[in-house]
Protein backbone atom coordinates (compact mmCIF):
# COMPACT_ATOMS: atom_id res chain seq x y z
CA UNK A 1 9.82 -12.10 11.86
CA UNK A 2 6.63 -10.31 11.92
CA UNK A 3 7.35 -7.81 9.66
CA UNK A 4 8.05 -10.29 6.70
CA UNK A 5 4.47 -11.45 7.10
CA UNK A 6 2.56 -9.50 4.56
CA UNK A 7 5.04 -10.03 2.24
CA UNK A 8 4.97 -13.83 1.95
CA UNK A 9 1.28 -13.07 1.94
CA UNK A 10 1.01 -11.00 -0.52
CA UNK A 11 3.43 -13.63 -2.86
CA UNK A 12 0.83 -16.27 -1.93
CA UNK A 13 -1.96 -14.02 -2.84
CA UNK A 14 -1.16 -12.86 -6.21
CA UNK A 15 -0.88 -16.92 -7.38
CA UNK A 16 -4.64 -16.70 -7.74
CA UNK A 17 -5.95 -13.22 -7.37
CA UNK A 18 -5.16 -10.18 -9.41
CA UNK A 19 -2.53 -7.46 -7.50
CA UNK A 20 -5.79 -4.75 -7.51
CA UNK A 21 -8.23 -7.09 -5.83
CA UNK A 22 -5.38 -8.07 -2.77
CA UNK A 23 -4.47 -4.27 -2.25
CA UNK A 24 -8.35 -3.97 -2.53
CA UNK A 25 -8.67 -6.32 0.32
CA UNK A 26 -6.02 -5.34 2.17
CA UNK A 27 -7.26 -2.19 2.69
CA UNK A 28 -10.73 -3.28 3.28
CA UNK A 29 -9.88 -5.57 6.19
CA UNK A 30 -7.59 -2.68 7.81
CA UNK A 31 -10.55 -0.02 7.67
CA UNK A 32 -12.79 -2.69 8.85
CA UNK A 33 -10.61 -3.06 12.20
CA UNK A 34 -9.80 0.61 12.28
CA UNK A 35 -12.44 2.81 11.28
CA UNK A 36 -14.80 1.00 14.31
CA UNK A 37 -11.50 1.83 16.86
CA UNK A 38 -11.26 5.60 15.32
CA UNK A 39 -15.14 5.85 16.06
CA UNK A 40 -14.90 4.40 19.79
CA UNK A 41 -12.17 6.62 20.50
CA UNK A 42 -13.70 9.93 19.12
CA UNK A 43 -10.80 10.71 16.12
CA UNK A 44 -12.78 10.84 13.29
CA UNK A 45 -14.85 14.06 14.56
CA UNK A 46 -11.76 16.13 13.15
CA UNK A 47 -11.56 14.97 10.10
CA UNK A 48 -14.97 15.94 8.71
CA UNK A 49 -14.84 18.43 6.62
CA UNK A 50 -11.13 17.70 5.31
CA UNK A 51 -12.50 14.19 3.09
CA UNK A 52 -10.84 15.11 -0.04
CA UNK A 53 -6.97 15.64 2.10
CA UNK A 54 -7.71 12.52 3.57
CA UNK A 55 -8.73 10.29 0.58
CA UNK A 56 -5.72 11.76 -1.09
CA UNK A 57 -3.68 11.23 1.28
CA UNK A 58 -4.88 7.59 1.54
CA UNK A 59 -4.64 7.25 -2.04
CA UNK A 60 -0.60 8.54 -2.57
CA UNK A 61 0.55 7.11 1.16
CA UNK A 62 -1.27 3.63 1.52
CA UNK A 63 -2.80 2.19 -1.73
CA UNK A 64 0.15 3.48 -4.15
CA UNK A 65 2.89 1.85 -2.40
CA UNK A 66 0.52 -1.49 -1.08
CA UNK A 67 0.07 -1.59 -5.01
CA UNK A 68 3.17 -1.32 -6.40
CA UNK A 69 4.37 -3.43 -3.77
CA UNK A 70 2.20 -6.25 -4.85
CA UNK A 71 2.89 -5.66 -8.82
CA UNK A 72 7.17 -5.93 -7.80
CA UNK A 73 6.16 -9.36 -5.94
CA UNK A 74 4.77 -10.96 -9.35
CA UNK A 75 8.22 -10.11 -10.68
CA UNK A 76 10.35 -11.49 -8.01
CA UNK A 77 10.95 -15.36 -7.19
């Protein structure tokens, strides 16, 4: 049940906002949560030094699929 969330989301979403701008915010409200949980805990320490692997990696793993995702819900019913 919980799983299927984001996806009836996402179809309500893209009625009034463009599939870039929900991805956009998507992302924005998970780093938001995260990035304040990855400081508390001490992670992030590791990571300097290694931005351009990890905003890669963000870029092909997370906001690729979240937007092609959203662009295949436009075209489904």
């Amino acid at each position: 049940f919980l799983w299927g969330i984001p996806y009836l989301l996402i179809k309500i979403a893209i009625d009034d906002l463009s599939p870039v701008l929900v991805v956009a915010g998507r992302v924005a409200i998970a780093a938001a949560v995260l990035i304040p949980v990855a400081l508390l805990r001490g992670t992030l320490g590791s990571l300097r030094g290694h931005l351009r692997v990890v905003a890669l990696i963000s870029a092909v793993h997370i906001i690729g699929p979240f937007l092609l995702i959203t662009y295949g819900e436009q075209h489904i019913t």
